[in-house]
C-alpha atoms as a PDB file:
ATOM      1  CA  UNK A   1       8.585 -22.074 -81.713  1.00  0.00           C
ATOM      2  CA  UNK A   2       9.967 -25.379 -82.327  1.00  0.00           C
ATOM      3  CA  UNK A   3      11.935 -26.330 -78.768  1.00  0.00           C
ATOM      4  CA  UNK A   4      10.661 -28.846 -77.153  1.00  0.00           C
ATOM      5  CA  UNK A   5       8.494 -27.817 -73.752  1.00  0.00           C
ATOM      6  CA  UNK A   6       9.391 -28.986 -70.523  1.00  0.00           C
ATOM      7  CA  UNK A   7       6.549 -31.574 -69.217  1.00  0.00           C
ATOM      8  CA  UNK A   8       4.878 -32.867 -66.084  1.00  0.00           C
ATOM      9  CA  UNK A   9       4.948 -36.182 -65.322  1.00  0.00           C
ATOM     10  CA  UNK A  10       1.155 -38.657 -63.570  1.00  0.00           C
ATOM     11  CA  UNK A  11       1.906 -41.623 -62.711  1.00  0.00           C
ATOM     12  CA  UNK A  12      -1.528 -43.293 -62.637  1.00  0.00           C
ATOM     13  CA  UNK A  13      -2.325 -45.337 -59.352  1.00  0.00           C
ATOM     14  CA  UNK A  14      -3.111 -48.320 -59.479  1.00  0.00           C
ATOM     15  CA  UNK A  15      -6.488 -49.263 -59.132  1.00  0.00           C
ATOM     16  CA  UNK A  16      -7.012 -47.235 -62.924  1.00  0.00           C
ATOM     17  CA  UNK A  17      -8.133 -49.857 -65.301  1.00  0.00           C
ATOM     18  CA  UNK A  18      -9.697 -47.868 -67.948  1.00  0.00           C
ATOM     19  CA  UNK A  19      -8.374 -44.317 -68.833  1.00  0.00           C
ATOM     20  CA  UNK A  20     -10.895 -42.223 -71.282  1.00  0.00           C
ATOM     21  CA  UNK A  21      -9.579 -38.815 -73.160  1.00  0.00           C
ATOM     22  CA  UNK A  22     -11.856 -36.550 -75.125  1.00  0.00           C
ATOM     23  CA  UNK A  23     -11.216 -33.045 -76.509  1.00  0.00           C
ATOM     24  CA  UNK A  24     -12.895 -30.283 -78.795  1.00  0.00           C
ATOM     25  CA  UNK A  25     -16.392 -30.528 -77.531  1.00  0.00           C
ATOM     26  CA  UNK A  26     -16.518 -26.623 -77.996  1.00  0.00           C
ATOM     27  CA  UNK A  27     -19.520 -26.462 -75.452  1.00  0.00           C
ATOM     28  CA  UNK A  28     -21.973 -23.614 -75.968  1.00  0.00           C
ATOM     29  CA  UNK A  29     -25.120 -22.787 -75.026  1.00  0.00           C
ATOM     30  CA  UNK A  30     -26.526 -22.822 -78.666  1.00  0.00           C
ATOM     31  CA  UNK A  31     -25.438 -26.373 -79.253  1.00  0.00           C
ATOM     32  CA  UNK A  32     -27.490 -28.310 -76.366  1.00  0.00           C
ATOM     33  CA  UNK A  33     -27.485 -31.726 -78.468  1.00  0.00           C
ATOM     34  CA  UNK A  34     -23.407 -31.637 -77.634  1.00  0.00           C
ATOM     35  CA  UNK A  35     -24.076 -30.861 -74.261  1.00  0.00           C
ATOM     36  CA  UNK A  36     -26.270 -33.524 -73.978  1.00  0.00           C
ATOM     37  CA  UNK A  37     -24.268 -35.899 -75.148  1.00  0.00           C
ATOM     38  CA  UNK A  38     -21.294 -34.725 -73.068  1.00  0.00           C
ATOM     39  CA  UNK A  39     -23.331 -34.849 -69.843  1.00  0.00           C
ATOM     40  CA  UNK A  40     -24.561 -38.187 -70.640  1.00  0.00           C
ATOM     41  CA  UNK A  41     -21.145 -39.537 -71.123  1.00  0.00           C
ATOM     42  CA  UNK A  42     -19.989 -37.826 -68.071  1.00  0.00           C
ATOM     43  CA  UNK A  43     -22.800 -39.562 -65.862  1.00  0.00           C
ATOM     44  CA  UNK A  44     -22.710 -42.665 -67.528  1.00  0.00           C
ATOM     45  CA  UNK A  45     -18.568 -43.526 -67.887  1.00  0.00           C
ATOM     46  CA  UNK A  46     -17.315 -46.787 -67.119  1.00  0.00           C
ATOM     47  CA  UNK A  47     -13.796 -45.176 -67.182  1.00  0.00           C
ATOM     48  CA  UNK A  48     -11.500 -44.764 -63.990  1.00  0.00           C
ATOM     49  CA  UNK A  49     -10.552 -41.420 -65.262  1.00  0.00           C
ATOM     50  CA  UNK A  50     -10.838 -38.550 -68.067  1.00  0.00           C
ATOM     51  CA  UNK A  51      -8.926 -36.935 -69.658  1.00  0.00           C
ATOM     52  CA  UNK A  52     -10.078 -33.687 -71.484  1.00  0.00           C
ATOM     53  CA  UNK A  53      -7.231 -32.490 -73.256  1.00  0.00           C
ATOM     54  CA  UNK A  54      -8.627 -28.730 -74.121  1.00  0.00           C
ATOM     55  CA  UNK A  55     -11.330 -26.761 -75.393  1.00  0.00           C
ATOM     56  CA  UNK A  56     -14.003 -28.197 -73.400  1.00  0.00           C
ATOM     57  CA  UNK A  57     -15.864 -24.440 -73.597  1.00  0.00           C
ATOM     58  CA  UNK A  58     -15.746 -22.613 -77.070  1.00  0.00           C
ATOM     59  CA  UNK A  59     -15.149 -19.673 -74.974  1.00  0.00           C
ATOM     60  CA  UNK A  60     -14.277 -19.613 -71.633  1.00  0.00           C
ATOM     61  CA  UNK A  61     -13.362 -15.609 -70.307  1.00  0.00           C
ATOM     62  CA  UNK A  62     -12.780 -16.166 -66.877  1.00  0.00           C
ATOM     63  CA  UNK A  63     -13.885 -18.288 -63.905  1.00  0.00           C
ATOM     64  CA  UNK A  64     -16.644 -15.453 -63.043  1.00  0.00           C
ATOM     65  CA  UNK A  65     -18.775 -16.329 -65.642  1.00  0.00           C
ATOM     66  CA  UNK A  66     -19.867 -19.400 -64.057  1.00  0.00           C
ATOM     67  CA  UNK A  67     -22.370 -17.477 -61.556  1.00  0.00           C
ATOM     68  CA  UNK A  68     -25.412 -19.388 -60.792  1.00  0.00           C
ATOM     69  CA  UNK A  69     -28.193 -20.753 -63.766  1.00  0.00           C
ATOM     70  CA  UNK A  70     -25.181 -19.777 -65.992  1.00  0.00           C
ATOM     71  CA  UNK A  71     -24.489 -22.445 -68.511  1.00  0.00           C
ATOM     72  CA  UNK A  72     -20.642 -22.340 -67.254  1.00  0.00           C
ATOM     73  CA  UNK A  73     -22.231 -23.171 -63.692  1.00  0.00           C
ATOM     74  CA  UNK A  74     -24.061 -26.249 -65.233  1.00  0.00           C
ATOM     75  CA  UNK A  75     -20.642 -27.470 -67.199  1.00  0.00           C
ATOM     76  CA  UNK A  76     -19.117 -27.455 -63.621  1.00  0.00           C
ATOM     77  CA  UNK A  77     -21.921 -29.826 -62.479  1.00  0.00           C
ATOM     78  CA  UNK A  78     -21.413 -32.069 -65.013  1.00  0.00           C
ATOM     79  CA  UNK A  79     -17.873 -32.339 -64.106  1.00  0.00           C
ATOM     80  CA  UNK A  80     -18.721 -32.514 -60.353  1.00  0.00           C
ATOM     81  CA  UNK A  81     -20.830 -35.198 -60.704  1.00  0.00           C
ATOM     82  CA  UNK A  82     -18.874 -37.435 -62.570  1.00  0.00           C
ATOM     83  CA  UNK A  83     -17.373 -40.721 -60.500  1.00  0.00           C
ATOM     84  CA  UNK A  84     -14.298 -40.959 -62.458  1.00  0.00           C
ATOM     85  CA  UNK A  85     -11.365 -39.060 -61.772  1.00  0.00           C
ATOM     86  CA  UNK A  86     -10.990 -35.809 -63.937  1.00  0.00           C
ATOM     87  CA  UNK A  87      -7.828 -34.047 -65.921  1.00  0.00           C
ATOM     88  CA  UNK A  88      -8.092 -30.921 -67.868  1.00  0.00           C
ATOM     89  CA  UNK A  89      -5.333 -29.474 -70.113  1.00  0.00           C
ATOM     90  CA  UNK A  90      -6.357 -25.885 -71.627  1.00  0.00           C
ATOM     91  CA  UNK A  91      -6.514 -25.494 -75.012  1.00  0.00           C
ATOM     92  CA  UNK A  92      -6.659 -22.495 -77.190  1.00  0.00           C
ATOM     93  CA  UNK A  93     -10.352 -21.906 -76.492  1.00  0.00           C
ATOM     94  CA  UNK A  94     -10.256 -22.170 -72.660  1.00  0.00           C
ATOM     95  CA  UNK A  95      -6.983 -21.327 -71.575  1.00  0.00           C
ATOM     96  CA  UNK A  96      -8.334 -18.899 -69.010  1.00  0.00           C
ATOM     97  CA  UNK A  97      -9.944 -21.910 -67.006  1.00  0.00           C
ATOM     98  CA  UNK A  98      -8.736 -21.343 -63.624  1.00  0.00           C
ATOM     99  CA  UNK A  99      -7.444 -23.443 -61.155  1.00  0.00           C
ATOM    100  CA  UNK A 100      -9.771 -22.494 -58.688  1.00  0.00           C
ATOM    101  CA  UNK A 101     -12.784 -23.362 -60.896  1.00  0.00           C
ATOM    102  CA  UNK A 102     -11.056 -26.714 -61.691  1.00  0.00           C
ATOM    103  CA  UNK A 103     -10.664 -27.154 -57.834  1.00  0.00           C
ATOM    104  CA  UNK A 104     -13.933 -26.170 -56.974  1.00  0.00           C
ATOM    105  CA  UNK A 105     -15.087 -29.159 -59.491  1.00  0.00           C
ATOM    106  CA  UNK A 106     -12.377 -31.739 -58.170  1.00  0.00           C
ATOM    107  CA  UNK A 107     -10.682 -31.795 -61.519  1.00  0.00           C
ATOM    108  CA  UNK A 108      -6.847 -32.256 -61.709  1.00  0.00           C
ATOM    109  CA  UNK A 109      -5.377 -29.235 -63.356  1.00  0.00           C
ATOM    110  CA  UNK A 110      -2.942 -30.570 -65.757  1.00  0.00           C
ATOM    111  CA  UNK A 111       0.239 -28.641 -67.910  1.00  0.00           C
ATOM    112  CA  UNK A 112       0.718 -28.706 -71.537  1.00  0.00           C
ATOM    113  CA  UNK A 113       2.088 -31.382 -72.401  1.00  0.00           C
ATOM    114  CA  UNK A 114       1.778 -33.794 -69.353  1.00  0.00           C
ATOM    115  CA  UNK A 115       3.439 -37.573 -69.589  1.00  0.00           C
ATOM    116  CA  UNK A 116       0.964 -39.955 -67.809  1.00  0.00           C
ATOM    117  CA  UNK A 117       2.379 -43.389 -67.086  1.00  0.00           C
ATOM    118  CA  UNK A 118      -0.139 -45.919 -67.708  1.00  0.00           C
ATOM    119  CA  UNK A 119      -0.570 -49.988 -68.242  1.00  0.00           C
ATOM    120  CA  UNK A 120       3.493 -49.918 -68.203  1.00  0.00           C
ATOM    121  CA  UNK A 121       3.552 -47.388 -71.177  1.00  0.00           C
ATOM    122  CA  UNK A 122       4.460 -43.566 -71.220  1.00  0.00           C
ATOM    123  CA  UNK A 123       1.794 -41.227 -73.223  1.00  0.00           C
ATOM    124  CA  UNK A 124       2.250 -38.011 -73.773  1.00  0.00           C
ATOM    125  CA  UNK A 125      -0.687 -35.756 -73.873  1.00  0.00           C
ATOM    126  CA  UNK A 126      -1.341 -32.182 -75.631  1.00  0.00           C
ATOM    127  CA  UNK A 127      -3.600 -30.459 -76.711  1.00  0.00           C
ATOM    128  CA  UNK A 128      -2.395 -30.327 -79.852  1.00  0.00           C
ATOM    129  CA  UNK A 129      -2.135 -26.779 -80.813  1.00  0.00           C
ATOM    130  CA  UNK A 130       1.809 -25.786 -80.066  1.00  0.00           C
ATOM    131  CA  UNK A 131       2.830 -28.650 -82.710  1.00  0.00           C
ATOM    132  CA  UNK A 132       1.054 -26.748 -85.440  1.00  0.00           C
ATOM    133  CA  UNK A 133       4.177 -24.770 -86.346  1.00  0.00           C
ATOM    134  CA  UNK A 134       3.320 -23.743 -89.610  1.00  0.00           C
ATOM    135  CA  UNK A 135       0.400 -21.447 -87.971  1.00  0.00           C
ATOM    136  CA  UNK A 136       2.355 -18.724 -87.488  1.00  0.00           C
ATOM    137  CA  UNK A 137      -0.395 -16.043 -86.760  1.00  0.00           C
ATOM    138  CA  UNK A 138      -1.654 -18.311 -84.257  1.00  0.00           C
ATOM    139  CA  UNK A 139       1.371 -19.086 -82.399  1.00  0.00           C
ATOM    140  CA  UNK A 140       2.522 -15.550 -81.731  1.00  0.00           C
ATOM    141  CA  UNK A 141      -1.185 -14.947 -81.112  1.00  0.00           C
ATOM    142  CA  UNK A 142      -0.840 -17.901 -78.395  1.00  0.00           C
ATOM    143  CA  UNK A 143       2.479 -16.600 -77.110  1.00  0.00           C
ATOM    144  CA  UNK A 144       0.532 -13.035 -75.921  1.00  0.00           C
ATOM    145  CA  UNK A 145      -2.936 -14.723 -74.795  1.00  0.00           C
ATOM    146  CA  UNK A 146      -0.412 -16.464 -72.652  1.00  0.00           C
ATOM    147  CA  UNK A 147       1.508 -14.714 -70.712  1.00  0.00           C
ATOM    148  CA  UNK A 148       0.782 -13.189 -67.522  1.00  0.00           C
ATOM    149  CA  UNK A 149       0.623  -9.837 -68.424  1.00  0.00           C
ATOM    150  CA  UNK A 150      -2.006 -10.082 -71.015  1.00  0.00           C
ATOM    151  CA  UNK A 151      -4.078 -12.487 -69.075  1.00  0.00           C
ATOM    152  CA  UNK A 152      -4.218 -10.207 -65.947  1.00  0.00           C
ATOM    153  CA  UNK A 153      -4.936  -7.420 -68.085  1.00  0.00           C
ATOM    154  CA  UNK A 154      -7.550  -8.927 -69.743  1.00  0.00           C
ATOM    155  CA  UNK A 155      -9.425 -10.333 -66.938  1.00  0.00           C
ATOM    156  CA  UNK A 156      -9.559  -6.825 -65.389  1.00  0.00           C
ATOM    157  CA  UNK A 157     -12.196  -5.864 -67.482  1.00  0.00           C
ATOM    158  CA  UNK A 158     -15.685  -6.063 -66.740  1.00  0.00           C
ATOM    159  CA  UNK A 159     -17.207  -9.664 -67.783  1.00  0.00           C
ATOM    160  CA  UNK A 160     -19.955  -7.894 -70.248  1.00  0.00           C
ATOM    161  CA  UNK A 161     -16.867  -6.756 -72.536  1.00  0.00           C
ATOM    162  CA  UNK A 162     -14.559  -9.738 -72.349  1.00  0.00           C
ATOM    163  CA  UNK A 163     -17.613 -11.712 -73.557  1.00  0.00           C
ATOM    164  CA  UNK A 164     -17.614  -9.170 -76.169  1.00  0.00           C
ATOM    165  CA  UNK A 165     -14.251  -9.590 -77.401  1.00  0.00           C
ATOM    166  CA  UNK A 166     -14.618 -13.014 -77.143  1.00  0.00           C
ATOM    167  CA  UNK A 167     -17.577 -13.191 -79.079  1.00  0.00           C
ATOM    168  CA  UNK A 168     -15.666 -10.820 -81.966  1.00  0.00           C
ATOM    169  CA  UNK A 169     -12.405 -13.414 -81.381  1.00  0.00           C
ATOM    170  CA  UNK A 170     -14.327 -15.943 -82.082  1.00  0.00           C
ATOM    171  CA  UNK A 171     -15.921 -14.696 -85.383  1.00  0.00           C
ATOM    172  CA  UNK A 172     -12.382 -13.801 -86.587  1.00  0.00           C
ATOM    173  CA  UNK A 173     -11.496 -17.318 -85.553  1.00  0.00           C
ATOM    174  CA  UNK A 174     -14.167 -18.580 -87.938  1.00  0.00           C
ATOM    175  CA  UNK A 175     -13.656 -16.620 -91.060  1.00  0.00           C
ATOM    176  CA  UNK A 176     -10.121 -17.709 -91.162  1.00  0.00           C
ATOM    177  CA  UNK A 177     -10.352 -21.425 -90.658  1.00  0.00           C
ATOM    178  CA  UNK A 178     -13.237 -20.994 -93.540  1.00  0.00           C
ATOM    179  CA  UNK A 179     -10.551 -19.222 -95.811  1.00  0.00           C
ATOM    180  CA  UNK A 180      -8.461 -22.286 -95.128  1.00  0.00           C
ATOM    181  CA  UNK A 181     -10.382 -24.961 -95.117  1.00  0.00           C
ATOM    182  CA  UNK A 182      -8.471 -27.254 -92.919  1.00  0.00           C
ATOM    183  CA  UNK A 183      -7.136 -26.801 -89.620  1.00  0.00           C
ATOM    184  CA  UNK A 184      -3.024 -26.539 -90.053  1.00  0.00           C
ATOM    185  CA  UNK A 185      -1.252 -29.930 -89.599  1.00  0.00           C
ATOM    186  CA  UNK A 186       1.419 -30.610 -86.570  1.00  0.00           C
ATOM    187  CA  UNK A 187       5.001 -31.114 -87.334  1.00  0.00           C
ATOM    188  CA  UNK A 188       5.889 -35.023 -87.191  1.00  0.00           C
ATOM    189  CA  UNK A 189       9.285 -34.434 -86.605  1.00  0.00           C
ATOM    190  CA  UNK A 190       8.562 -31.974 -83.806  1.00  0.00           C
ATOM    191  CA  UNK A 191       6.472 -35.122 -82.514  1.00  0.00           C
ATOM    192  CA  UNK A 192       8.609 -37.562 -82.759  1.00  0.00           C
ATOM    193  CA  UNK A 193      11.250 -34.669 -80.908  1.00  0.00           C
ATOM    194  CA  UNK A 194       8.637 -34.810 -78.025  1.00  0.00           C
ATOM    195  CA  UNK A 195       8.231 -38.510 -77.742  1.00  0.00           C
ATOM    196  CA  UNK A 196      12.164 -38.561 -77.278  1.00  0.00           C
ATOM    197  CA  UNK A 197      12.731 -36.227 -74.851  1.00  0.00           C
ATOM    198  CA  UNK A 198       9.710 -37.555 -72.459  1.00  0.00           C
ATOM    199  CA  UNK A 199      10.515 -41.488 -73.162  1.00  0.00           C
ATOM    200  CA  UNK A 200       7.271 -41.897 -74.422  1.00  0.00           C
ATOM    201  CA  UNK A 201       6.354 -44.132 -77.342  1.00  0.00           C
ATOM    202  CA  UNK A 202       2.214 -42.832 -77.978  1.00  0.00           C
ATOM    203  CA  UNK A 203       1.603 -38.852 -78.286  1.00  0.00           C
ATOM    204  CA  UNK A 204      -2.364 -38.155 -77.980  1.00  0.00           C
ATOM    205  CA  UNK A 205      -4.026 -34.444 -78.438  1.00  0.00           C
ATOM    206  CA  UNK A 206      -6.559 -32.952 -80.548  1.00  0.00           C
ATOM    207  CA  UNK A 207      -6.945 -29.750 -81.324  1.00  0.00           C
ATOM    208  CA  UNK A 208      -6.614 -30.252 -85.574  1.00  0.00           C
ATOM    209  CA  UNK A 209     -10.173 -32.133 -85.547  1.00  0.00           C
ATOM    210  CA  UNK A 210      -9.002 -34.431 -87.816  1.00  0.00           C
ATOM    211  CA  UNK A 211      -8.712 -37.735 -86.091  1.00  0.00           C
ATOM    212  CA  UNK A 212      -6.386 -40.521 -86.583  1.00  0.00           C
ATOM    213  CA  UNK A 213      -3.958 -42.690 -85.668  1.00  0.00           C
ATOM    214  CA  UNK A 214      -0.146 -42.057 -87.296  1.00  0.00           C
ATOM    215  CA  UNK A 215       2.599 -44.369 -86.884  1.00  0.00           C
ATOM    216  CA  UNK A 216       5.575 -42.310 -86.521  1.00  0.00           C
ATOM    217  CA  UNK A 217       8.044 -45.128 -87.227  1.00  0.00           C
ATOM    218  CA  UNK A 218      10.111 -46.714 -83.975  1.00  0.00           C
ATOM    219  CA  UNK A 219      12.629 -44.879 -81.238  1.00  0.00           C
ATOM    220  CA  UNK A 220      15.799 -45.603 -80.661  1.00  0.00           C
ATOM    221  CA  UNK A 221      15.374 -49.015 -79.110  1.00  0.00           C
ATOM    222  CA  UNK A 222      13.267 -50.275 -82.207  1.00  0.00           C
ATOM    223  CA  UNK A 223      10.014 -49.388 -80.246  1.00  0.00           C
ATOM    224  CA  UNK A 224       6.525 -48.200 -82.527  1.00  0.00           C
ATOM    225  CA  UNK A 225       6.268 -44.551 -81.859  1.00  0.00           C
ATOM    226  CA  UNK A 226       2.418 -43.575 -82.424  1.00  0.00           C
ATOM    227  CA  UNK A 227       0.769 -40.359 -82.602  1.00  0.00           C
ATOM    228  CA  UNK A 228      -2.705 -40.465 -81.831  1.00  0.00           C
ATOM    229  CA  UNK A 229      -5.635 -37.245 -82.925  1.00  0.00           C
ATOM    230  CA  UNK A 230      -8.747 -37.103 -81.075  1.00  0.00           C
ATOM    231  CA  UNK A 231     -12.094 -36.115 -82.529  1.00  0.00           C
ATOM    232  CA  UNK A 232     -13.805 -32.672 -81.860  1.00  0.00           C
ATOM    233  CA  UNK A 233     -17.494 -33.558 -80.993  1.00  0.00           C
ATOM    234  CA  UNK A 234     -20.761 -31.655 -83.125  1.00  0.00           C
ATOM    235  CA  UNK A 235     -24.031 -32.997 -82.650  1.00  0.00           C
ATOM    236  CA  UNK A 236     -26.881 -31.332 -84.301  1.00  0.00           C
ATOM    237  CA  UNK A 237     -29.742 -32.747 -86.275  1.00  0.00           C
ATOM    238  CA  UNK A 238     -27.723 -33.383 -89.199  1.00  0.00           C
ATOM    239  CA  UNK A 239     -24.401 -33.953 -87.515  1.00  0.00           C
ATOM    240  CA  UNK A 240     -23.050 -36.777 -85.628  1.00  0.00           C
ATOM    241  CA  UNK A 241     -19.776 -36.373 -84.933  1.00  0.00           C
ATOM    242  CA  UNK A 242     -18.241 -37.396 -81.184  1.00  0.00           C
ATOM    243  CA  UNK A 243     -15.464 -39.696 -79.926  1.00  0.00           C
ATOM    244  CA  UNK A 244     -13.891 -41.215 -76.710  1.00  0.00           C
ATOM    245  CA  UNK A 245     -10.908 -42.613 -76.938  1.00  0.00           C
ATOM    246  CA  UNK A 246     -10.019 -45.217 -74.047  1.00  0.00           C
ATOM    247  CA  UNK A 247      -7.297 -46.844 -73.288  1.00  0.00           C
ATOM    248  CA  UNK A 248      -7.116 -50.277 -71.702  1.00  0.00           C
ATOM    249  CA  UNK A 249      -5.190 -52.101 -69.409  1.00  0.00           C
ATOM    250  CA  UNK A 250      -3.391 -53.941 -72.098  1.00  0.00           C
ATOM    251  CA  UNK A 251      -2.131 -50.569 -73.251  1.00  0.00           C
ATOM    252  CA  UNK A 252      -4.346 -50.406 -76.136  1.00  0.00           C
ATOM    253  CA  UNK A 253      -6.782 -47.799 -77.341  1.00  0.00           C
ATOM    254  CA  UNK A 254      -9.987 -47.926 -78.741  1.00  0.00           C
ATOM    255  CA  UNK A 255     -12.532 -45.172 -80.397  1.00  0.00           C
ATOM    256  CA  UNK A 256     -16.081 -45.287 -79.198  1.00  0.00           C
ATOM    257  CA  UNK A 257     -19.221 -43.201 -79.386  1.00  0.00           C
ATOM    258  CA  UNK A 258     -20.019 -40.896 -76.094  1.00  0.00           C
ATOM    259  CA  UNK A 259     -23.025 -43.399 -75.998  1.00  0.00           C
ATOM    260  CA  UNK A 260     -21.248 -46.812 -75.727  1.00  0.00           C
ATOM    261  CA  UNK A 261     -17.945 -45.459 -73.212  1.00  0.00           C
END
């Protein structure tokens, strides 16, 4: 569980001046003010591209489930609309997005993690969740949700009981991040393990909803290794929680509100 992954490699062309990444909106029907705020960013972007580096849905159980009036069907409009460029990297709520669907919505289907070369810079980008090492349950629980077997398997069933299971998955999901408290931390030095192996000095997921930036001390040509957490969005009336982070030309990154990117 602690190897290093192999990783894909976007070079980004070069009329990209300003790159955006968001992750963790958990969209769902009962939570319209995030929705909102999502398809307001999405419309309104002055990015080049964006990045959404996993769990976009709370629950996504298979491309089928975006039939027409569905609120999966209106999440693909969103993205379809959208002028910038789109990338989407699964995470461990919607890792049975399918390429098709992200075709169908001219999105760029992206592997976990993916290097993108940018402003003369290497990032590497994850979603986050295969650094949390310490999770054991999880990770042998994301090492069967997976593979091919279990995924064709489970999409065989009928869509009314995979939204079942989903719906009790998700409820087991809940009780035992409240037992805990906290989402588990990544391993640094399974970061900085990453970041050497890709050539990449700034690692950037989400997926612990607990965001910061972490200097991770330099490489070994003296160069500032940086590992960088994106924000989960909630918006509800007493709730405002929701970043973008964007990177600039110059390399650097700032953290805005969906409202002001």
């Amino acid at each position: 569980m602690t190897s290093v992954p192999a990783f894909a490699e976007l070079v980004a062309p070069a009329h990209w001046r300003t790159v955006d990444f968001i992750s963790d909106l958990h969209l769902k029907p009962d939570e319209p003010q995030t929705f909102g705020a999502w398809a307001g960013y999405m419309a309104a972007t002055r990015a080049d591209a964006v990045f959404i580096l996993g769990d976009l849905f709370e629950v996504w159980v298979g491309d089928d489930a975006a039939s027409a009036g569905s609120f999966e069907a209106r999440c693909g409009e969103v993205l379809a609309a959208c002028h910038a460029e789109l990338a989407f990297l699964r995470g461990n709520r919607d890792f049975l997005v399918g390429t098709p669907f992200l075709q169908r919505h001219r999105v760029r289907d992206l592997i976990d993690p993916t290097v993108l070369a940018f402003a003369g810079q290497r990032f590497l980008l994850s979603h986050g969740d295969l650094l949390c090492t310490e999770d054991v349950d999880y990770q042998r629980f994301r090492q069967q949700v997976r593979s091919a077997d279990w995924q064709r398997d489970f999409l065989a069933r009928p869509l009314a009981e995979r939204q079942a299971l989903a719906r009790h998955m998700r409820a087991e999901s809940q009780a035992r991040h409240a037992e805990q408290a906290v989402y588990a931390h990544t391993d640094t030095a399974l970061a900085r393990q990453w970041l050497h192996a890709a050539d990449a000095t700034t690692l950037i997921h989400g997926h612990t909803h607990q965001p910061a930036d972490h200097a991770l001390g330099t490489d070994g040509q003296g160069r500032p290794l940086a590992q960088v957490v994106l924000s989960d969005w909630h918006i509800d009336a007493r709730t405002h929680r929701a970043e973008v982070l964007r990177l600039q030309p110059s390399g650097r990154w700032t953290r805005l509100d969906p409202g002001d990117a």
